[in-house]
Protein backbone atom coordinates (compact mmCIF):
# COMPACT_ATOMS: atom_id res chain seq x y z
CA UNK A 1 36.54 14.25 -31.81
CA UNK A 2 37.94 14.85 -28.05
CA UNK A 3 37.06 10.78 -27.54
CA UNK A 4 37.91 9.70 -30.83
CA UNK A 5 41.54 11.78 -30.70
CA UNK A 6 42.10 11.45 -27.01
CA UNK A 7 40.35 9.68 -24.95
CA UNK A 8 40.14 6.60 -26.86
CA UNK A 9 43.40 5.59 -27.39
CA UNK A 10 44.07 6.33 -23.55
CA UNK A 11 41.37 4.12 -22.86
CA UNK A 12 42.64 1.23 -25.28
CA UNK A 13 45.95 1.24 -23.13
CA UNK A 14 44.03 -0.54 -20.55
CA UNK A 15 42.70 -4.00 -20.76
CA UNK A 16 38.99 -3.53 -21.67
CA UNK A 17 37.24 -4.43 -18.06
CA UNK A 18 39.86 -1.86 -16.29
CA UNK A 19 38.73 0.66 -19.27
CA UNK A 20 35.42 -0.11 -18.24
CA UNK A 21 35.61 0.76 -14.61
CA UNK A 22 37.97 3.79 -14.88
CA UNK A 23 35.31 5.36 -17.31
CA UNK A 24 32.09 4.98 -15.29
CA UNK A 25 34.40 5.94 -12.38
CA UNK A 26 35.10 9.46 -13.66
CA UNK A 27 31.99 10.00 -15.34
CA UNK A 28 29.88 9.65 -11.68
CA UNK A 29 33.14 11.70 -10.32
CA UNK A 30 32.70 14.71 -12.60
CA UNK A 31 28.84 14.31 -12.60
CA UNK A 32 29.40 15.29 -8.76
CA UNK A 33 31.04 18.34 -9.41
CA UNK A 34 28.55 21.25 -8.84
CA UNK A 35 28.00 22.67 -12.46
CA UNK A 36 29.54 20.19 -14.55
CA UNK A 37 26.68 18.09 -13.88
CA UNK A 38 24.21 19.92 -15.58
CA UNK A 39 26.30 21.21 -18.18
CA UNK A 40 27.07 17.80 -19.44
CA UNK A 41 23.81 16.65 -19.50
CA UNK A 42 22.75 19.37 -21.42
CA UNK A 43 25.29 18.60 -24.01
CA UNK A 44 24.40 15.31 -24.27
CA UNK A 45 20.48 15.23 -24.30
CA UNK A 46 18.22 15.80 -27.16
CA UNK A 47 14.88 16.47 -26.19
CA UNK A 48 12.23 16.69 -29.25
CA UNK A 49 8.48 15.57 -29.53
CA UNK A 50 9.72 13.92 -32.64
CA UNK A 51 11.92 11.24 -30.21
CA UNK A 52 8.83 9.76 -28.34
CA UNK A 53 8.16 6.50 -28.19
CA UNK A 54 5.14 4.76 -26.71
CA UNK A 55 5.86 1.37 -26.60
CA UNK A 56 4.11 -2.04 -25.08
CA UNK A 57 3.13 0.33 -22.31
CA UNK A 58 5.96 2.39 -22.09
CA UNK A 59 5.93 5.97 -22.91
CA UNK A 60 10.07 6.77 -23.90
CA UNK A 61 11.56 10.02 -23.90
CA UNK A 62 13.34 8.77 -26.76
CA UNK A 63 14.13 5.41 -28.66
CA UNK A 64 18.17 5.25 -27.76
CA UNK A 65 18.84 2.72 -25.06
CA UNK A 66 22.06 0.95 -23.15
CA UNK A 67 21.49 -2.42 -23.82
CA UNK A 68 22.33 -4.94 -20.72
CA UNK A 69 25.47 -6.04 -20.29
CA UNK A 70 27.30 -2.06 -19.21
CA UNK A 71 26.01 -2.12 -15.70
CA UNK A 72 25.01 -5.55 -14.72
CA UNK A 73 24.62 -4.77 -10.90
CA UNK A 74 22.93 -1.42 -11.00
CA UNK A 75 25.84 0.89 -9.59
CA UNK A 76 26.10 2.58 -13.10
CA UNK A 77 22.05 4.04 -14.16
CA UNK A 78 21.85 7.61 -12.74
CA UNK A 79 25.47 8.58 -14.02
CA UNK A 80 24.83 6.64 -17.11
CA UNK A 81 21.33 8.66 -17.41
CA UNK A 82 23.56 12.36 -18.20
CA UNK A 83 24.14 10.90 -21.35
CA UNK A 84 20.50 11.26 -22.68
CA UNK A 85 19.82 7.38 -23.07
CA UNK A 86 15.79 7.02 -23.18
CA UNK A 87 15.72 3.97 -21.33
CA UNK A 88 18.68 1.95 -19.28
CA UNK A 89 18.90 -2.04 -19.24
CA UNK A 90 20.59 -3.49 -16.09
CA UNK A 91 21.96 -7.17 -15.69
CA UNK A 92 21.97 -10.14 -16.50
CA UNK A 93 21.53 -10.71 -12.55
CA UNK A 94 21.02 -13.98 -11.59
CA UNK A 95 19.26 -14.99 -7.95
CA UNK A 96 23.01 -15.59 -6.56
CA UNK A 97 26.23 -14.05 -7.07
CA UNK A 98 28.39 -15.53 -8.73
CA UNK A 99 32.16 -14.23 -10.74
CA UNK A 100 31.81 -15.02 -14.02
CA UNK A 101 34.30 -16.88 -16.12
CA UNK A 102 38.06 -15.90 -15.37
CA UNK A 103 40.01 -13.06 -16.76
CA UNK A 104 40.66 -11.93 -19.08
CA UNK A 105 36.93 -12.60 -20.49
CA UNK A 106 37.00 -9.57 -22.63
CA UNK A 107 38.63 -8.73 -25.66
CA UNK A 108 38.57 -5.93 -28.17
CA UNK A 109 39.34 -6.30 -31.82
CA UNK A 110 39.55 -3.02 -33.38
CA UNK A 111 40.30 -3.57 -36.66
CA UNK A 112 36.91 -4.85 -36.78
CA UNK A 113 35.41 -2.61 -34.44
CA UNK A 114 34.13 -5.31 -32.19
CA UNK A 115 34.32 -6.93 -28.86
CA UNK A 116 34.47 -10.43 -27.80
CA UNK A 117 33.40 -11.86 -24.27
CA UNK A 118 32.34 -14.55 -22.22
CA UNK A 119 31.84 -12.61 -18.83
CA UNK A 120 29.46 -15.55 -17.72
CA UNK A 121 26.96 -13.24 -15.89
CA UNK A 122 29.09 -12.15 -13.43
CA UNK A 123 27.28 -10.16 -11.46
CA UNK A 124 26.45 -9.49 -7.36
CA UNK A 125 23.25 -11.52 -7.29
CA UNK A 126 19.78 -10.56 -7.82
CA UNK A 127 19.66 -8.86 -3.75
CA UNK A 128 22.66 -6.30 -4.00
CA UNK A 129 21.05 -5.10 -7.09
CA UNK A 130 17.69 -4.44 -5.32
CA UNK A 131 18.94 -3.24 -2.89
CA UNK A 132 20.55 -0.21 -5.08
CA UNK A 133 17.70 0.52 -6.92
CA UNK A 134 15.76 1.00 -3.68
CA UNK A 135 17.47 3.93 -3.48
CA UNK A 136 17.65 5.07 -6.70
CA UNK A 137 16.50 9.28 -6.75
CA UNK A 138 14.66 9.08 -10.02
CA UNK A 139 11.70 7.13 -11.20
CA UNK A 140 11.31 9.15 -14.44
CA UNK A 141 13.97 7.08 -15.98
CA UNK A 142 12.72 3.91 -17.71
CA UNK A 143 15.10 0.67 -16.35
CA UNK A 144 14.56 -2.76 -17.63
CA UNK A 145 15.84 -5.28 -15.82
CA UNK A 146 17.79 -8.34 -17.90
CA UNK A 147 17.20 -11.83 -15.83
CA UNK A 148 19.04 -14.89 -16.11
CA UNK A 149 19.91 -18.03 -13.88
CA UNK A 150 23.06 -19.10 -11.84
CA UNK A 151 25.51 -20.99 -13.48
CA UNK A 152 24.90 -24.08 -11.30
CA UNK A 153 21.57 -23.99 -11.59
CA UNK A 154 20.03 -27.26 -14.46
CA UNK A 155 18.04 -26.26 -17.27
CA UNK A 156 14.68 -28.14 -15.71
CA UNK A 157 14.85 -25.91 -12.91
CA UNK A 158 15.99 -22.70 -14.69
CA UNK A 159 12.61 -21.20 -14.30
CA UNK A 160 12.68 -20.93 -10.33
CA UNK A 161 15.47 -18.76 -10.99
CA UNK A 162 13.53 -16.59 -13.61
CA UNK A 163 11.17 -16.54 -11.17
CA UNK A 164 13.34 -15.18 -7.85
CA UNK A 165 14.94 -12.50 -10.14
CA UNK A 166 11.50 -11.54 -11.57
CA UNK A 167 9.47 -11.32 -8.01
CA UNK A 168 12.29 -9.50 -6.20
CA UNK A 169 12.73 -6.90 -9.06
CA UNK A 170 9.41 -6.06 -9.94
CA UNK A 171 8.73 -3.83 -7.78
CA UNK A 172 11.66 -1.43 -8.89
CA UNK A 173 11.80 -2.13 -12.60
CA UNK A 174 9.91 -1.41 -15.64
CA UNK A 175 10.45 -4.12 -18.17
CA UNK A 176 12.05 -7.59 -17.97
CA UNK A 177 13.78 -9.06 -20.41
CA UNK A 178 14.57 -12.81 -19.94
CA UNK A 179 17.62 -13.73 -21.58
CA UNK A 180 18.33 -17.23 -22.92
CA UNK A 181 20.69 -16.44 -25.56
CA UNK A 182 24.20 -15.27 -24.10
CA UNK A 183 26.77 -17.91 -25.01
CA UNK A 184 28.73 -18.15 -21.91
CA UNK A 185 26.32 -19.61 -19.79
CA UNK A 186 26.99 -23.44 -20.22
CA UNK A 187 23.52 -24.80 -21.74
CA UNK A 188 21.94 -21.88 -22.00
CA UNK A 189 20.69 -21.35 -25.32
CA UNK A 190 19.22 -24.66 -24.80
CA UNK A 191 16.31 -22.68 -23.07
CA UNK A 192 15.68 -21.06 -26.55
CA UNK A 193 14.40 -24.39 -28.11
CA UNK A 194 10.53 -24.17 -28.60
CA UNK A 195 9.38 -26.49 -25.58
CA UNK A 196 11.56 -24.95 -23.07
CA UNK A 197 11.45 -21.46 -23.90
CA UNK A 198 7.59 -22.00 -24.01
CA UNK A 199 7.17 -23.82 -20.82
CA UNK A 200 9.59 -20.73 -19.44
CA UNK A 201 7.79 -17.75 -20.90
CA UNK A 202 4.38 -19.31 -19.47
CA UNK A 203 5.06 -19.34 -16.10
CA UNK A 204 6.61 -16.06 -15.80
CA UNK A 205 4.00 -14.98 -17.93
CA UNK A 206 1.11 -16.48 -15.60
CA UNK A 207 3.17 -15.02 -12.59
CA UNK A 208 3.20 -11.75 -13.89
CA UNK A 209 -0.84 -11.60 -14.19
CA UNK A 210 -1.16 -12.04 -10.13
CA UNK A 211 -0.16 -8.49 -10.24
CA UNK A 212 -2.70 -5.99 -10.16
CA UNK A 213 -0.35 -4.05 -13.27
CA UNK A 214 1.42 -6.67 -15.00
CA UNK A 215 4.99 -5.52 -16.44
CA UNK A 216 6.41 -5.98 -20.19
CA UNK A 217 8.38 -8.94 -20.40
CA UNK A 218 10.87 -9.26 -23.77
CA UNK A 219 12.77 -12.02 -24.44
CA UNK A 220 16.37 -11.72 -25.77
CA UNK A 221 17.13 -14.14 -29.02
CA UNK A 222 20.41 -14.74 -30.41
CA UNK A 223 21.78 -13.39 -33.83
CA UNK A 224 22.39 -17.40 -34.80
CA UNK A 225 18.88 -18.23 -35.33
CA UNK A 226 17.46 -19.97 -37.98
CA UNK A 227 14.12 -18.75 -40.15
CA UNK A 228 12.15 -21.88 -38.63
CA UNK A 229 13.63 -21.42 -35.30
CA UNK A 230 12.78 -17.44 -35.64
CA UNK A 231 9.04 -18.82 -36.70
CA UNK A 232 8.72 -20.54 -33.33
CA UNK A 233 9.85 -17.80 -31.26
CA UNK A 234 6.97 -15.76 -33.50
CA UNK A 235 4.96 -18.56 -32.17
CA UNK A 236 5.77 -18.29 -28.53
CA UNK A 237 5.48 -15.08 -28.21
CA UNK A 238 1.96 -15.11 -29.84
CA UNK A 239 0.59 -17.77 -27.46
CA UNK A 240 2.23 -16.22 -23.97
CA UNK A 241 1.06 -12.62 -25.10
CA UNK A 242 4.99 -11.67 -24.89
CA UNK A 243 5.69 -7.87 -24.99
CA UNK A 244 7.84 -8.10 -27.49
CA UNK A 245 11.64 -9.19 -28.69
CA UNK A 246 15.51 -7.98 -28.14
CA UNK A 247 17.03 -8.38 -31.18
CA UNK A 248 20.01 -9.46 -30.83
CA UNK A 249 22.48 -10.63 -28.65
CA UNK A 250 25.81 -11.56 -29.13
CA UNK A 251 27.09 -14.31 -32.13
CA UNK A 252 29.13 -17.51 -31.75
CA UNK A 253 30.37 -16.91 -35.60
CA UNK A 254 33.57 -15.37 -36.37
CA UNK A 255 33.18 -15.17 -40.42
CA UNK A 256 34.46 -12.11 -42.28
CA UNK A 257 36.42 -10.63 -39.91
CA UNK A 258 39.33 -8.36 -40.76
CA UNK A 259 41.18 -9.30 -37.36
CA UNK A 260 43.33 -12.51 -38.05
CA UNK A 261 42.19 -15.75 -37.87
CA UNK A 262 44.91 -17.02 -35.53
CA UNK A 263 44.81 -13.96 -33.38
CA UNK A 264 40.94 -14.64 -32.98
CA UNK A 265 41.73 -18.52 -32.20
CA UNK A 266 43.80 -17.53 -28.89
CA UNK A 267 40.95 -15.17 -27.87
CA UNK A 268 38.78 -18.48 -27.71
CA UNK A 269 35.37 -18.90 -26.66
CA UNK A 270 32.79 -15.88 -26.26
CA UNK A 271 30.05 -14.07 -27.91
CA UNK A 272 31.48 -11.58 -30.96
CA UNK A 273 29.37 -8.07 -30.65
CA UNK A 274 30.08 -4.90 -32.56
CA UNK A 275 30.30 -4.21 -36.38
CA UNK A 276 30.64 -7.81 -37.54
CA UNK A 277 26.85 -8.55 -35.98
CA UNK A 278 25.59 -5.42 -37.56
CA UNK A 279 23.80 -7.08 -40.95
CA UNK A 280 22.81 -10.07 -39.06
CA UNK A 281 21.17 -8.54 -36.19
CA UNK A 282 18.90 -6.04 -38.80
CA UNK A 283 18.47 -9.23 -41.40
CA UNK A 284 16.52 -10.97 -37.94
CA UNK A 285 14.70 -7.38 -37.10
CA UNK A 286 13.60 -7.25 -40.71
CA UNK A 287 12.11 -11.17 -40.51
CA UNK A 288 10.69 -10.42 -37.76
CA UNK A 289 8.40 -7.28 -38.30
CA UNK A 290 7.90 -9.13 -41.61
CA UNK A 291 6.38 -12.18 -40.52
CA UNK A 292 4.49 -10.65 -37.05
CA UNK A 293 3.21 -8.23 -39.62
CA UNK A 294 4.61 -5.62 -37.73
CA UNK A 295 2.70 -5.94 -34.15
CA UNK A 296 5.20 -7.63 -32.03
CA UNK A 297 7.69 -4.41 -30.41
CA UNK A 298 11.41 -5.32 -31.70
CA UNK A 299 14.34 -3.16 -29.76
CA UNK A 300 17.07 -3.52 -32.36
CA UNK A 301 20.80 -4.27 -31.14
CA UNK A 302 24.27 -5.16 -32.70
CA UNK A 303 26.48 -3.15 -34.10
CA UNK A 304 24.88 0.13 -34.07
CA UNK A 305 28.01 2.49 -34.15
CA UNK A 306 26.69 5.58 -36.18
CA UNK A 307 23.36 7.44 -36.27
CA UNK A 308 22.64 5.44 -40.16
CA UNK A 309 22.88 2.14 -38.33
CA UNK A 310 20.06 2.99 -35.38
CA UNK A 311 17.84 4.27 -38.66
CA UNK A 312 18.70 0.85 -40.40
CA UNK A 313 17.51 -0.97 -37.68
CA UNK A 314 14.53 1.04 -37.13
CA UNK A 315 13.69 0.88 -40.86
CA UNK A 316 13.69 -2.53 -40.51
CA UNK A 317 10.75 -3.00 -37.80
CA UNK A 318 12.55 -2.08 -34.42
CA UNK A 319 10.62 0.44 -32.50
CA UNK A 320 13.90 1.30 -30.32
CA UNK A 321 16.89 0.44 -30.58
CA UNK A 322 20.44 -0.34 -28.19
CA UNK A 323 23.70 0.56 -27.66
CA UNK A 324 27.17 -1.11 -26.00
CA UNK A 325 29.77 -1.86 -28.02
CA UNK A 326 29.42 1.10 -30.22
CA UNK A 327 29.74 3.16 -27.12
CA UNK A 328 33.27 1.94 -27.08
CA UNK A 329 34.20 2.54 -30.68
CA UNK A 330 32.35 6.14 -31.48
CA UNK A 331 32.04 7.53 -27.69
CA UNK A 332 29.67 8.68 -25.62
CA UNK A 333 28.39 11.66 -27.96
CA UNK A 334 27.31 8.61 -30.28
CA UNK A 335 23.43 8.75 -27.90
CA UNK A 336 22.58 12.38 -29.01
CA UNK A 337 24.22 12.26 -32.65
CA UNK A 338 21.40 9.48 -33.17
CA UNK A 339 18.45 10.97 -31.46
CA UNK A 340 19.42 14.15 -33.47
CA UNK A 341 19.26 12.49 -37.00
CA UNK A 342 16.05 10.92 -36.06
CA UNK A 343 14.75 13.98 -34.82
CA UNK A 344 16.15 15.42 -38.30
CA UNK A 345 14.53 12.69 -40.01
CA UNK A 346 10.87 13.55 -37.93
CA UNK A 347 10.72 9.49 -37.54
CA UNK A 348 7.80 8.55 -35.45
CA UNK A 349 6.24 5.60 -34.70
């Protein structure tokens, strides 16, 4: 009620990036202040046997993550830990920095409880983030880390930058997921077409085995796939021995929404998350676990905004599921009101 009430509509005074920064900023502030700290993550954390998750590998306090995107250069995990996320998701990165498309690049449309943007993977470059979770305090938290490649960088030689982002992280990560699906890298989703995204997942897939304890690599698909295109990512993921699938990213289609259509025109280009994503993103979970017969790990995302949402989606086949935009429509209190009605519910794996 207090964010719903209050702080939200403070918030949605500033542009959404500025909202962005001045809410991590006093989170880690009052997070410092003796007390407070541990108060707040009491409030927020729901701790039951009910919530564990074991999954490719991975034992999960509970199934509620922050899907990539929030903190994309690692300043944001411990502080973003208080809120009793089970696992954190970190990038894109790339192997260089780069800034991103120019501002504004994101948009809210509230009337449809959803976000648009084409950020670009801005981010600091794959060495500034290592060189923050090198000194991250603690390793009980579970951090994937979402790779991508530079902007610049041509499709035939995307996987070298897989490849630099993978090596340099791996030491200080415990998933990957490689992401070939946001729209506002030019090209990108090119990479999800069967011979590509094969050739791709093999060689990180064959670099990851020259480690003595291989890590779990997802990939990230779009919401905009097609049942035969679906099928061949089913297929890929067979043949490399994939971990398993993010499900899904953000939407290029702008159907149905209540916002109007000219005011959605001037927004422009950009990936549509939130609400309007919601149906789509389960319809793909459900295919999924349908056709893989249920043994390829889904984490659910898009449009999970209430605790009957994250049960939709894991109804439908995902074994965890991911948060973002909802974060910005229902709050921060949105984390523990779903690990409490799954805890309600006794859900287990």
């Amino acid at each position: 009620m207090l964010y719903r009430n209050f702080l939200k509509p403070l918030l949605f005074l500033l542009s959404p990036e500025k909202a962005h920064g001045v809410t991590v900023s006093a989170l880690r502030f009052i997070l410092a202040i003796p007390g407070i700290g541990a108060l707040i993550r009491w409030n927020f954390r729901k701790q039951h046997p009910g919530l564990e998750r074991e999954v490719f590998g991975l034992r999960f306090p509970n199934p509620v993550g922050l899907a990539a995107g929030f903190d994309k250069d690692g300043k944001y995990f411990s502080a973003m830990s208080a809120l009793g996320f089970g696992f954190i998701e970190i990038g894109t990165v790339t192997p260089k920095g780069q800034a991103g498309n120019p501002q504004p690049r994101l948009f809210r449309l509230p009337q449809d409880h959803a976000l648009i943007n084409r950020m670009g993977f801005n981010n600091e470059g794959v060495e500034a983030l290592v060189s923050r979770l090198k000194k991250r305090r603690s390793t009980n938290l579970i951090i994937g880390g979402n790779i991508g490649k530079n902007k610049d960088t041509p499709n035939e030689k995307a996987a070298e930058d897989y490849l630099i982002c993978f090596d340099r992280l791996f030491p200080y990560v415990d998933y990957f997921v490689v992401n070939v699906s946001s729209p506002n890298t030019p090209n990108l989703r090119a990479l999800q077409e069967k011979e590509p995204l094969m050739q791709l997942l093999s060689t990180l897939m064959a670099r990851n085995e020259t480690h003595d304890r291989p890590k779990p690599i997802l990939l990230k698909i779009a919401p905009d796939l097609s049942e035969s295109q679906l099928d061949d990512i089913l297929d890929i993921a067979k043949a490399t021995r994939l971990s398993g699938i993010i499900a899904t990213n953000t939407t290029i289609y702008r159907e149905d929404l209540t916002t109007p259509a000219e005011q959605v025109r001037q927004i422009g280009a950009g990936g549509l998350s939130g609400k309007p994503v919601k149906d789509r993103s389960t319809a793909v979970i459900r295919y999924l676990a349908r056709e893989s017969g249920g043994t390829l790990p889904i984490i659910g995302v898009g449009g999970i905004e209430t605790p009957e949402d994250a049960i939709e989606k894991l109804d439908a086949g995902a074994s965890l599921v991911q948060v973002y935009s909802g974060l910005v429509y229902a709050g921060p209190g949105l984390v523990r009101a779903i690990n409490k009605a799954v805890a309600d519910l006794g859900r287990k794996l």
